[in-house]
N, C-alpha and C. Protein backbone atom coordinates (compact mmCIF):
# COMPACT_ATOMS: atom_id res chain seq x y z
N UNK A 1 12.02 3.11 -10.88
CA UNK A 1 11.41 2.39 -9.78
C UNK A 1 12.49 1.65 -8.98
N UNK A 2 13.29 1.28 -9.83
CA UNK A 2 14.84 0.74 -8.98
C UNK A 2 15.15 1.38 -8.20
N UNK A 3 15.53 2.82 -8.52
CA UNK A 3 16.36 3.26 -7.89
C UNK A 3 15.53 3.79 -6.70
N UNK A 4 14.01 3.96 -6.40
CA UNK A 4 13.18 4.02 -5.47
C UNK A 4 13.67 2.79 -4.59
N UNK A 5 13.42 1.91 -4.64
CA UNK A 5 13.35 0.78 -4.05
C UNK A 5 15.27 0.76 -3.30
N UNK A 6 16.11 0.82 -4.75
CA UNK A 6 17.46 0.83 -3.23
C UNK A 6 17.90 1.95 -3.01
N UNK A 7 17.27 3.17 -3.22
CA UNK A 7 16.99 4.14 -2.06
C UNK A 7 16.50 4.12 -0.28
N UNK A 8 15.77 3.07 -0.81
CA UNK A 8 14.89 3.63 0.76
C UNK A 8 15.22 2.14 1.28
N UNK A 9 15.89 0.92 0.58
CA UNK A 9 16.50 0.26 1.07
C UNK A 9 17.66 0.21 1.50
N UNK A 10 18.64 0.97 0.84
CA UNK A 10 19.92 1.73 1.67
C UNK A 10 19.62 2.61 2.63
N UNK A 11 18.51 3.36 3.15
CA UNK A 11 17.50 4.17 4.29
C UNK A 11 17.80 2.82 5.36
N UNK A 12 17.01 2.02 5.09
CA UNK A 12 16.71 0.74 6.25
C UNK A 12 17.86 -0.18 6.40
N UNK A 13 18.90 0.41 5.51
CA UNK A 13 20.09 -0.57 6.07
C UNK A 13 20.91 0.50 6.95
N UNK A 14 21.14 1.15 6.51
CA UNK A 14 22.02 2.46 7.26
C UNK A 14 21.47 2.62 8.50
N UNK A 15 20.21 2.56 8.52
CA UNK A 15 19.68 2.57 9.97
C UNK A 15 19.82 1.22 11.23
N UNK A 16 19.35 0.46 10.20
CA UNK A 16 19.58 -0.81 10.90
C UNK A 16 21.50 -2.02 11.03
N UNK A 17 21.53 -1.59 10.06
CA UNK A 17 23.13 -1.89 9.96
C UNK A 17 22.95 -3.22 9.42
N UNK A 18 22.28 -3.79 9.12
CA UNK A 18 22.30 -5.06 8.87
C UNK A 18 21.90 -5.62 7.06
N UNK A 19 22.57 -6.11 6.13
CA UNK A 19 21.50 -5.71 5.21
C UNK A 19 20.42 -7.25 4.77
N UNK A 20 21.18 -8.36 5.74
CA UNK A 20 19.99 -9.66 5.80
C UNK A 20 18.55 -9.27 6.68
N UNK A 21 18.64 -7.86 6.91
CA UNK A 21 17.30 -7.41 8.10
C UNK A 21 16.20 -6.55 6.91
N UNK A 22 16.46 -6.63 5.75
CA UNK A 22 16.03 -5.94 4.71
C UNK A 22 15.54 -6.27 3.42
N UNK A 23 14.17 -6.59 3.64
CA UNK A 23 13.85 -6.86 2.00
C UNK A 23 12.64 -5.88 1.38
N UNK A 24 12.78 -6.29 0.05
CA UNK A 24 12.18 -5.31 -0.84
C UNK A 24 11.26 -6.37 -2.02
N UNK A 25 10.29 -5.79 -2.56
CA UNK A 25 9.22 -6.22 -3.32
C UNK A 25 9.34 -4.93 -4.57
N UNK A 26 9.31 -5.48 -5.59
CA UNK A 26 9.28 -4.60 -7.10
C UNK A 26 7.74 -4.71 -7.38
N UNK A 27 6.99 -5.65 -7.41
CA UNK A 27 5.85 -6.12 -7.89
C UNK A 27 4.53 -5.70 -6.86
N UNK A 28 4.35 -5.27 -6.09
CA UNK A 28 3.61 -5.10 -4.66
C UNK A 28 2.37 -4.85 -5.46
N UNK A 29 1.57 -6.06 -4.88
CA UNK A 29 -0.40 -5.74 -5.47
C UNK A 29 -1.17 -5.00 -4.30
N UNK A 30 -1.60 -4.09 -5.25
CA UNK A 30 -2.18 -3.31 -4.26
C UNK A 30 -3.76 -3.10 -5.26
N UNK A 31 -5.00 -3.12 -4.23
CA UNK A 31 -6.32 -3.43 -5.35
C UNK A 31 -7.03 -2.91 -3.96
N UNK A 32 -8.20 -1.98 -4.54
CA UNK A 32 -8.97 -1.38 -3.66
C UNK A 32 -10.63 -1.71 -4.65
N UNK A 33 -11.19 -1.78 -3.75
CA UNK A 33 -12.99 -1.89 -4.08
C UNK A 33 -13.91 -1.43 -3.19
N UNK A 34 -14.65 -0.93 -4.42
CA UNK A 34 -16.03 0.31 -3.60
C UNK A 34 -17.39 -0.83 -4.20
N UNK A 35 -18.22 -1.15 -3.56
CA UNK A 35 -19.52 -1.05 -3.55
C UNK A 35 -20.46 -0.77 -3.00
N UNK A 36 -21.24 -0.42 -3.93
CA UNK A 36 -22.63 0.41 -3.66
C UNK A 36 -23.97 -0.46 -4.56
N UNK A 37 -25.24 -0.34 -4.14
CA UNK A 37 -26.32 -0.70 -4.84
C UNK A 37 -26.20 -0.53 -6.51
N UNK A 38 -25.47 0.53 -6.89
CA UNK A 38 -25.66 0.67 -8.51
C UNK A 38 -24.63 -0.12 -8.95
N UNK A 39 -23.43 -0.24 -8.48
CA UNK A 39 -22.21 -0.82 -9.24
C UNK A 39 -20.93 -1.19 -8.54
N UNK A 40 -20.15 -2.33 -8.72
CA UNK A 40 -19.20 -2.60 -7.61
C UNK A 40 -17.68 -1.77 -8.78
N UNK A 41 -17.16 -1.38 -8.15
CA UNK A 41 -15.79 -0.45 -8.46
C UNK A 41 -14.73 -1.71 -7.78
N UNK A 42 -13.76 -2.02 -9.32
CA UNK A 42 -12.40 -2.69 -8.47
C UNK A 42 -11.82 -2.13 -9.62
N UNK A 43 -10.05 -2.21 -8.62
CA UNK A 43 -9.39 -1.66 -9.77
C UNK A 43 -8.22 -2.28 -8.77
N UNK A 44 -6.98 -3.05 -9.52
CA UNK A 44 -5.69 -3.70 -9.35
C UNK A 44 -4.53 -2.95 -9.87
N UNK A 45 -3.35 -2.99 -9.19
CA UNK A 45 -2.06 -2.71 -9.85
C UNK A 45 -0.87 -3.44 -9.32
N UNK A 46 -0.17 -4.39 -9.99
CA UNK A 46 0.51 -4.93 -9.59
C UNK A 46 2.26 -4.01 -9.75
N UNK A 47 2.08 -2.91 -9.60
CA UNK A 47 3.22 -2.08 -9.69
C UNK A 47 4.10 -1.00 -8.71
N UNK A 48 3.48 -1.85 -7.45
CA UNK A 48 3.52 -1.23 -6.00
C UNK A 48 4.77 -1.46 -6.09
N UNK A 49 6.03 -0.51 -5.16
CA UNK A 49 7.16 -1.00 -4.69
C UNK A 49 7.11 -1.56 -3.01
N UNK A 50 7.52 -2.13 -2.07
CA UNK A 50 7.77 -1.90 -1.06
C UNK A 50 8.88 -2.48 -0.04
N UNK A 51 8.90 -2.53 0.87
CA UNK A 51 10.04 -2.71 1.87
C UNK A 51 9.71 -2.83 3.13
N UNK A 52 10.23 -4.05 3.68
CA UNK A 52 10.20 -4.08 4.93
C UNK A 52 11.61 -4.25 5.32
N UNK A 53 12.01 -3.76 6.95
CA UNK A 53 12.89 -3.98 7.83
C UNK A 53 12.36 -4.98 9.54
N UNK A 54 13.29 -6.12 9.03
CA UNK A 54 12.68 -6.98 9.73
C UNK A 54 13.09 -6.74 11.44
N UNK A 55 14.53 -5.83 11.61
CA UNK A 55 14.70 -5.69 12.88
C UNK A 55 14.08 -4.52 13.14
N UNK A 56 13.75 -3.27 12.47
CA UNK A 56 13.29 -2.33 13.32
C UNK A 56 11.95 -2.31 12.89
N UNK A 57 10.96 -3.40 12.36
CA UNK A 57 9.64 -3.08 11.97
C UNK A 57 9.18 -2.31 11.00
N UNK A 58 9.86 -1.45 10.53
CA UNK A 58 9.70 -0.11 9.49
C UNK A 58 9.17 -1.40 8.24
N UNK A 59 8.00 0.06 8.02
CA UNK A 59 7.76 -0.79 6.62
C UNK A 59 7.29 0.15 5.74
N UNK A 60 7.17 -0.29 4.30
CA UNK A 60 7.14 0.97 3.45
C UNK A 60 6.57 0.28 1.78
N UNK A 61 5.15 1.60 1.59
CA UNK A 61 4.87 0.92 0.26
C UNK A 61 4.49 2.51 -0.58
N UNK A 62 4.41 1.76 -1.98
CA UNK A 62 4.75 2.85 -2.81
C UNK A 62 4.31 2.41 -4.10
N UNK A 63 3.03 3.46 -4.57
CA UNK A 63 2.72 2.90 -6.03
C UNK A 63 2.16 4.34 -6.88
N UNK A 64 2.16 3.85 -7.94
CA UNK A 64 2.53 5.23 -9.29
C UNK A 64 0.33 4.86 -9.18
N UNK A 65 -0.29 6.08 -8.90
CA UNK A 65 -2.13 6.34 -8.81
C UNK A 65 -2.11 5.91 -10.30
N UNK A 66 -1.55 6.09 -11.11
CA UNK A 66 -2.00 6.18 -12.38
C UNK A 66 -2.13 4.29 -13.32
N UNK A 67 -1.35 3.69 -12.54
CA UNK A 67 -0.93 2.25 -12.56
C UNK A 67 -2.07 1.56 -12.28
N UNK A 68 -2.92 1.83 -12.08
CA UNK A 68 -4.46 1.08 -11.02
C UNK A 68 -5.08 1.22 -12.98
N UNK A 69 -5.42 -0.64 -13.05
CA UNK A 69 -6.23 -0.74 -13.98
C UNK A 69 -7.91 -1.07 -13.83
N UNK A 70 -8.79 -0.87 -14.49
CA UNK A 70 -10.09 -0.63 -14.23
C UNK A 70 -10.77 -1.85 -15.22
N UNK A 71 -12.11 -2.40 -14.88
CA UNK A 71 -12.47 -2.87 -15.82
C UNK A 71 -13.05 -2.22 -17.01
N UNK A 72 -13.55 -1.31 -16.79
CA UNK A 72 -14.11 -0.05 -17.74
C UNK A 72 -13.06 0.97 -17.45
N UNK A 73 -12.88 1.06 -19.50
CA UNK A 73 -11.61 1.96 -19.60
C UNK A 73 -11.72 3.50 -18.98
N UNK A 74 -13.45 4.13 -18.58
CA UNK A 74 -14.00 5.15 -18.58
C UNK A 74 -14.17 5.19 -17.12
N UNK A 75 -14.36 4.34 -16.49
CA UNK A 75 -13.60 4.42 -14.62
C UNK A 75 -12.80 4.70 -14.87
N UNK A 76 -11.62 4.16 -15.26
CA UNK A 76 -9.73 4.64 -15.17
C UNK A 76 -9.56 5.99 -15.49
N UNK A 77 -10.04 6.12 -16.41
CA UNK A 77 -10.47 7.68 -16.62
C UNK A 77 -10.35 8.77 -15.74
N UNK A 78 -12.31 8.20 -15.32
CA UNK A 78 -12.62 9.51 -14.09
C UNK A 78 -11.32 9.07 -12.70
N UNK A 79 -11.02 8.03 -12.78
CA UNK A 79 -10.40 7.87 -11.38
C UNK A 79 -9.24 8.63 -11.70
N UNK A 80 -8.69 8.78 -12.55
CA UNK A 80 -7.02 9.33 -12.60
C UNK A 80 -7.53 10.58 -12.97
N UNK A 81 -7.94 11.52 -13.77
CA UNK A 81 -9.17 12.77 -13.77
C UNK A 81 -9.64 13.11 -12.46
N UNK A 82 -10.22 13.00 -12.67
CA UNK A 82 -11.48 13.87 -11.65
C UNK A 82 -11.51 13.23 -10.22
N UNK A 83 -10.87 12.03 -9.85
CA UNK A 83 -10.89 12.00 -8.35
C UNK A 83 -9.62 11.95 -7.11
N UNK A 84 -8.61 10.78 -7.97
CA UNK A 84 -7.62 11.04 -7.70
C UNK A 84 -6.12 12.23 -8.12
N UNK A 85 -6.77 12.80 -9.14
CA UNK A 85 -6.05 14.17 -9.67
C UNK A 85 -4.68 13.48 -10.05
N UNK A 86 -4.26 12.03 -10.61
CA UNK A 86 -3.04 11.64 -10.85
C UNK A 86 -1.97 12.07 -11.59
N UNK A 87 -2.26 13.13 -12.01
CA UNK A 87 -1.18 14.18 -12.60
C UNK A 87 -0.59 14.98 -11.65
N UNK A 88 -1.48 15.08 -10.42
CA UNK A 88 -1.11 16.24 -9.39
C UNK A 88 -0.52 16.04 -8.18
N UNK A 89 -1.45 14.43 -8.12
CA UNK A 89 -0.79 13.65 -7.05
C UNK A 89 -0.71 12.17 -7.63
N UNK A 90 0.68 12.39 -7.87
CA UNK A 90 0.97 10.43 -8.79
C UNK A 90 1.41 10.15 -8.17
N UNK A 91 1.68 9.51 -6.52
CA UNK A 91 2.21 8.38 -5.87
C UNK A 91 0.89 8.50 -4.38
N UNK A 92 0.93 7.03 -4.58
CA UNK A 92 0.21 6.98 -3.35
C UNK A 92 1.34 6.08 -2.27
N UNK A 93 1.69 6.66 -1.01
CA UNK A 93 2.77 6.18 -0.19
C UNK A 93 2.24 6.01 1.20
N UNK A 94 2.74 4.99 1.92
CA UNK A 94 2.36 4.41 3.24
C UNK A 94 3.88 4.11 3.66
N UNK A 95 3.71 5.25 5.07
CA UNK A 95 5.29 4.56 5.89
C UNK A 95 5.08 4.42 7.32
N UNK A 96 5.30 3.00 7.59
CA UNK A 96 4.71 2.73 9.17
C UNK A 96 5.74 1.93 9.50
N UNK A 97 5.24 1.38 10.75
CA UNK A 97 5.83 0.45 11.87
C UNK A 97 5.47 -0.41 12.47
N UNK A 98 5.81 -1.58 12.15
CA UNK A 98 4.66 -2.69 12.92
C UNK A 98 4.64 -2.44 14.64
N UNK A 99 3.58 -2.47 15.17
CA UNK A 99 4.04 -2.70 16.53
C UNK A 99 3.92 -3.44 17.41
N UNK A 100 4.94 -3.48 18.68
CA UNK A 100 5.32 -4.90 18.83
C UNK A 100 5.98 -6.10 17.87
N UNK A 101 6.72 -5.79 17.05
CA UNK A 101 7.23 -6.64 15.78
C UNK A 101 7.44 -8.08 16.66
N UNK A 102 7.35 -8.98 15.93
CA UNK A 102 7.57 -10.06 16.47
C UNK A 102 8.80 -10.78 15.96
N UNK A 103 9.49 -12.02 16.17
CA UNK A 103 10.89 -12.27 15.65
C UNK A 103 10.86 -12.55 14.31
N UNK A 104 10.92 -11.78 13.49
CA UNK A 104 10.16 -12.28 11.67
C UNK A 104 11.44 -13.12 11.28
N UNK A 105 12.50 -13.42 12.17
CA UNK A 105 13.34 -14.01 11.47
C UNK A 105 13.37 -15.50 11.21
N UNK A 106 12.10 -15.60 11.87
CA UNK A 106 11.65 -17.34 12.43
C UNK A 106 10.41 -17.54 11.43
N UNK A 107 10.52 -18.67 10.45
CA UNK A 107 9.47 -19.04 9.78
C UNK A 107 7.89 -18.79 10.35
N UNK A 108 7.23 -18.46 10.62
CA UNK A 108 6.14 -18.65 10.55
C UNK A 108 4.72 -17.64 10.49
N UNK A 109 3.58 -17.63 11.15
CA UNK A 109 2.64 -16.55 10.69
C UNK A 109 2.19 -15.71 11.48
N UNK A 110 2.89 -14.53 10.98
CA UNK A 110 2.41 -13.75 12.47
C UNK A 110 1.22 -12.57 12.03
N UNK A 111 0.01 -12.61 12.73
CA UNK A 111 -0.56 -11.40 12.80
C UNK A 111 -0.24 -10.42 13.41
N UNK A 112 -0.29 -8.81 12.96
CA UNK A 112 0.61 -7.79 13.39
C UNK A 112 -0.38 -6.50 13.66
N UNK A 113 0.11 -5.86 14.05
CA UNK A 113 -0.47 -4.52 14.10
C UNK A 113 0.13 -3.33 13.45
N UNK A 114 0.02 -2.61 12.19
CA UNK A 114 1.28 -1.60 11.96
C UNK A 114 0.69 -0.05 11.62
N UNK A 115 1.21 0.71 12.36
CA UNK A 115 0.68 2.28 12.44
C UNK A 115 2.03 2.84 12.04
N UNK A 116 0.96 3.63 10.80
CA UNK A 116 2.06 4.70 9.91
C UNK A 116 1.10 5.71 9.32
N UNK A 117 1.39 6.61 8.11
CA UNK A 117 1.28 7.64 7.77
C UNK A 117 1.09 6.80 6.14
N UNK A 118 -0.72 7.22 5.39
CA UNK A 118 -0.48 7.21 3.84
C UNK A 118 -0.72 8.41 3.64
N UNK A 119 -0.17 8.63 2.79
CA UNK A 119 0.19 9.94 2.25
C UNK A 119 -1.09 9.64 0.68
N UNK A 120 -2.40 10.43 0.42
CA UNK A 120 -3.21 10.09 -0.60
C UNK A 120 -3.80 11.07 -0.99
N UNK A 121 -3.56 11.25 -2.40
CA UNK A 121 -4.03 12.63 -2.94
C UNK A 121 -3.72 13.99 -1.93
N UNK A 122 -2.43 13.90 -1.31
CA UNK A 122 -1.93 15.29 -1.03
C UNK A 122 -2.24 15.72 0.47
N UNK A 123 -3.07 14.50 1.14
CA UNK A 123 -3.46 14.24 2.39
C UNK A 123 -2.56 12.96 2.92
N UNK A 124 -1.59 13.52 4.38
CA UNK A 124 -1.74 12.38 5.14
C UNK A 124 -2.56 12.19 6.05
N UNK A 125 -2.78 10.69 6.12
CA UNK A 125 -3.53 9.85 7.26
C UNK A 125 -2.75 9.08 8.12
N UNK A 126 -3.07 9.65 9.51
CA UNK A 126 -2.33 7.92 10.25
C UNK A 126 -3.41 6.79 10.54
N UNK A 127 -3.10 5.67 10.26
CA UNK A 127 -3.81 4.70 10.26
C UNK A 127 -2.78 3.46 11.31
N UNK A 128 -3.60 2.49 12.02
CA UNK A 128 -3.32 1.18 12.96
C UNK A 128 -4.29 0.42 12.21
N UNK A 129 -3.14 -0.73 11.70
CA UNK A 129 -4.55 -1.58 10.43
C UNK A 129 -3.76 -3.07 11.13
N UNK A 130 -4.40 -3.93 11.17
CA UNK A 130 -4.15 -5.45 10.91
C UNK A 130 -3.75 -6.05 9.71
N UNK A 131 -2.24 -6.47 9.78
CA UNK A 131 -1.75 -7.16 8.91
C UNK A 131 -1.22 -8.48 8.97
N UNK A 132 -1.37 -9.25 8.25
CA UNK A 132 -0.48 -10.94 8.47
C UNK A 132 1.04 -10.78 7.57
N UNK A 133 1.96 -11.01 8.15
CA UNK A 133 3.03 -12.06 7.68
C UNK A 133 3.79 -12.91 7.65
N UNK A 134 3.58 -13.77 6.94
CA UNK A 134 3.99 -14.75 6.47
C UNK A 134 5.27 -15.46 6.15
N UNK A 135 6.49 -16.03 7.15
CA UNK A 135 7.66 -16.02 6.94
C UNK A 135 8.20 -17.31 6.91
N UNK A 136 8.26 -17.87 5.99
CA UNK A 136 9.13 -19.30 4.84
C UNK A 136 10.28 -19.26 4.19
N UNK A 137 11.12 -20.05 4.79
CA UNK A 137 12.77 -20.21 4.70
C UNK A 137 13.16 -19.35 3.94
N UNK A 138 12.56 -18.01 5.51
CA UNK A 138 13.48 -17.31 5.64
C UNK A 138 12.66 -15.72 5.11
N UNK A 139 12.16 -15.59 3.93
CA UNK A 139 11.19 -14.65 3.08
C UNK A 139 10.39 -14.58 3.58
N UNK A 140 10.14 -13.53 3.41
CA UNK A 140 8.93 -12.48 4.36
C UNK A 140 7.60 -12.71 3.36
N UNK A 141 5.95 -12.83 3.76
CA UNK A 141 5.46 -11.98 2.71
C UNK A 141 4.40 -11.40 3.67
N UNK A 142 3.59 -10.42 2.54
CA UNK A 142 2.73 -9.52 3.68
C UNK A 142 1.43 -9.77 3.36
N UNK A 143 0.35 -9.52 4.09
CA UNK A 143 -1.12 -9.23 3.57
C UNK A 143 -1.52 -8.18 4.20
N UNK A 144 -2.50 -7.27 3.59
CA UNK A 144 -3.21 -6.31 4.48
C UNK A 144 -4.43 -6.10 3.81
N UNK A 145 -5.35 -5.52 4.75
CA UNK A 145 -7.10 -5.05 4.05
C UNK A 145 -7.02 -4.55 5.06
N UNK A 146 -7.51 -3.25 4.50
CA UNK A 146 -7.89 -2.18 5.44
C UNK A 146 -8.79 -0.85 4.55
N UNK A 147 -10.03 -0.10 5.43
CA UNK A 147 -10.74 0.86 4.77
C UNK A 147 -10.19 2.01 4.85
N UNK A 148 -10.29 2.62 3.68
CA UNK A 148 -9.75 4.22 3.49
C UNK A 148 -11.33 4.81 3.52
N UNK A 149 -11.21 5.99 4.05
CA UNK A 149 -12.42 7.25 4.07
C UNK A 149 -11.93 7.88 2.80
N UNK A 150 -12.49 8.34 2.00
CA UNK A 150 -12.37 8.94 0.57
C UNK A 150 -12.33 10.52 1.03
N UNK A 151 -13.14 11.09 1.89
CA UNK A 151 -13.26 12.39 2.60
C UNK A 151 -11.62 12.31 3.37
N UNK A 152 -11.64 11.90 4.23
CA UNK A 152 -10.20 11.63 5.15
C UNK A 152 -8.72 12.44 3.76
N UNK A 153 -9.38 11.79 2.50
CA UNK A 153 -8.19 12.27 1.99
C UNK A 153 -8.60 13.08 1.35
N UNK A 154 -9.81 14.02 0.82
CA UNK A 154 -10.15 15.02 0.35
C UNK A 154 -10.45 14.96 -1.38
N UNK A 155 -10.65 13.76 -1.31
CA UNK A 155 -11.08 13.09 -2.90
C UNK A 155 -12.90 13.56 -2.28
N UNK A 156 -12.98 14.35 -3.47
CA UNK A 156 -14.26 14.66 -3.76
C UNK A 156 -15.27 13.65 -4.75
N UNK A 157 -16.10 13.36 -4.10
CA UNK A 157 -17.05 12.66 -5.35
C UNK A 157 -18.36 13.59 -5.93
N UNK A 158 -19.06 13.87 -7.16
CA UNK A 158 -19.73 14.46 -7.79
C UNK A 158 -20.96 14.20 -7.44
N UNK A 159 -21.98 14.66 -7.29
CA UNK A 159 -23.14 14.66 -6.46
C UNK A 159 -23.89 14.26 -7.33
N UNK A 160 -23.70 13.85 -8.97
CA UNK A 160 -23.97 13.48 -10.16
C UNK A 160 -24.18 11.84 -9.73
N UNK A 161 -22.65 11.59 -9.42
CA UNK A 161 -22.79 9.89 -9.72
C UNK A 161 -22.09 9.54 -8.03
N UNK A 162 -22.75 10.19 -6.93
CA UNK A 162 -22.69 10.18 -5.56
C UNK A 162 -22.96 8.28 -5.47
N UNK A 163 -24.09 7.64 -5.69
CA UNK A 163 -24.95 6.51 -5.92
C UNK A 163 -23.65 5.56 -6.58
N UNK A 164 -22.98 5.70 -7.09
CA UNK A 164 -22.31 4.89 -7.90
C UNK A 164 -21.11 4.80 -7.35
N UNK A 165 -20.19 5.73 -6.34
CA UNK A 165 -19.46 4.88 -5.89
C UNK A 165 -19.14 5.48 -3.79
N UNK A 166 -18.69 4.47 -3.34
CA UNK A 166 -18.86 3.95 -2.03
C UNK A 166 -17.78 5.37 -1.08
N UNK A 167 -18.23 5.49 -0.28
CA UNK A 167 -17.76 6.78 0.89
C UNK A 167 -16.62 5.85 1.05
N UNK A 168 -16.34 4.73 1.73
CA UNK A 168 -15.36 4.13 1.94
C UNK A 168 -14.82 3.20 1.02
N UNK A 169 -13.69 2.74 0.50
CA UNK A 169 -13.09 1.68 -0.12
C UNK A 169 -12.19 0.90 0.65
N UNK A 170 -12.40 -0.45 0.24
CA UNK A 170 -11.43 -1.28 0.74
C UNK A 170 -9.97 -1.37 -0.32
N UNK A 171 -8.79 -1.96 0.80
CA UNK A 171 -7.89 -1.88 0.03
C UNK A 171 -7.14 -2.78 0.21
N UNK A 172 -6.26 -3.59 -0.48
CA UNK A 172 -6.08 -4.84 -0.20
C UNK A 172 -4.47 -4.76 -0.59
N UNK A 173 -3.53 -4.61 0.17
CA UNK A 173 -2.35 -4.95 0.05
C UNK A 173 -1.54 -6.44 0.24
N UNK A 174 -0.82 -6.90 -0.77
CA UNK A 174 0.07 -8.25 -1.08
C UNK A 174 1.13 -8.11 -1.11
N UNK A 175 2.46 -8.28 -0.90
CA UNK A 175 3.52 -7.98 -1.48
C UNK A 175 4.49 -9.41 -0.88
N UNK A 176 5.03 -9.99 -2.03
CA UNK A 176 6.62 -11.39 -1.63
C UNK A 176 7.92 -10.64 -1.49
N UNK A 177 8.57 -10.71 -0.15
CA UNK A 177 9.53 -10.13 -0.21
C UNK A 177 10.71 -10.54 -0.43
N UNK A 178 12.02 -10.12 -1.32
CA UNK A 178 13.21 -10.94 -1.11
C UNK A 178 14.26 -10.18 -0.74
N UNK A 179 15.17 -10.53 -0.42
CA UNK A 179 16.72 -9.87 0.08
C UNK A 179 17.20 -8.60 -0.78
N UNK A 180 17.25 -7.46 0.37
CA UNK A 180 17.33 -6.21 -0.75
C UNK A 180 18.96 -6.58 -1.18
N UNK A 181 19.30 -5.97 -2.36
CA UNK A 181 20.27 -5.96 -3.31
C UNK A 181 20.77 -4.95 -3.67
């Protein structure tokens, strides 16, 4: 996972030339939830990688499908089984661009706009989602919620237990950033 992370942080320095324009997150929470009338679906993983570049906007997240814990051991299951196929497709990845970046080098809170490409279960999507971040002497951090279409990425649900979980999920990205290394 290291060497993910100063991979694609040597990517955003080489590009940008700078390497105080560059930070990275090991820990990135990433937690999505479906409800429906029969049952609410959440599932957390605090094992996201990601990266932002504060002069050219580029931003970048990255987490192992199989890492998402469930409250019922038998969701985690079907989810890494039968919907997300996490043997087939084990990374779920998002690479965008804020736009219009604003001066992130200045403490304070900016709401953003950032359009990129997730790459999910073997489907990309481009998506323009609303994000906040958050910048305190000096450190970046991020928030995002935004809905995924389950169809959009070609995750099939069983016409069995259709009722039980939601066409769309929400998804809730966190990540504290510090000085890539």
């Amino acid at each position: 996972m290291k060497q993910i992370i100063t991979m694609f942080a040597g990517l955003f320095l080489a590009h940008a030339g700078f390497a105080q324009d560059v930070f990275t997150c090991r820990n990135t929470a990433l937690s999505f939830f479906s409800a429906t009338p029969v049952e609410d679906i959440d599932a957390t993983s605090d094992k996201g990688v990601s990266a932002i570049n504060l002069k050219t906007g580029e931003v970048y997240f990255k987490v192992a499908v199989n890492t998402f814990k469930f409250k019922k051991q038998l969701m985690e299951e079907h989810f890494n089984e039968n919907y997300l196929e996490s043997d087939k497709y084990p990374h779920a990845v998002f690479k965008g661009k804020l736009v219009s970046p604003p001066d992130l080098h200045k403490d304070g809170t900016y709401e953003v706009l950032v359009d990129g490409t997730l790459s999910l279960h073997g489907v990309d999507k481009t998506y323009r989602e609303k994000a906040t971040i958050i910048v305190k002497d000096g450190k970046p951090a991020a928030n995002a919620r935004f809905n995924v279409k389950l169809a959009d990425h070609h995750i099939k649900i069983p016409t069995l237990v259709i009722k039980n979980i939601a066409e769309v999920v929400e998804v809730t990205v966190k990540a504290a950033y510090t000085i890539a290394s």
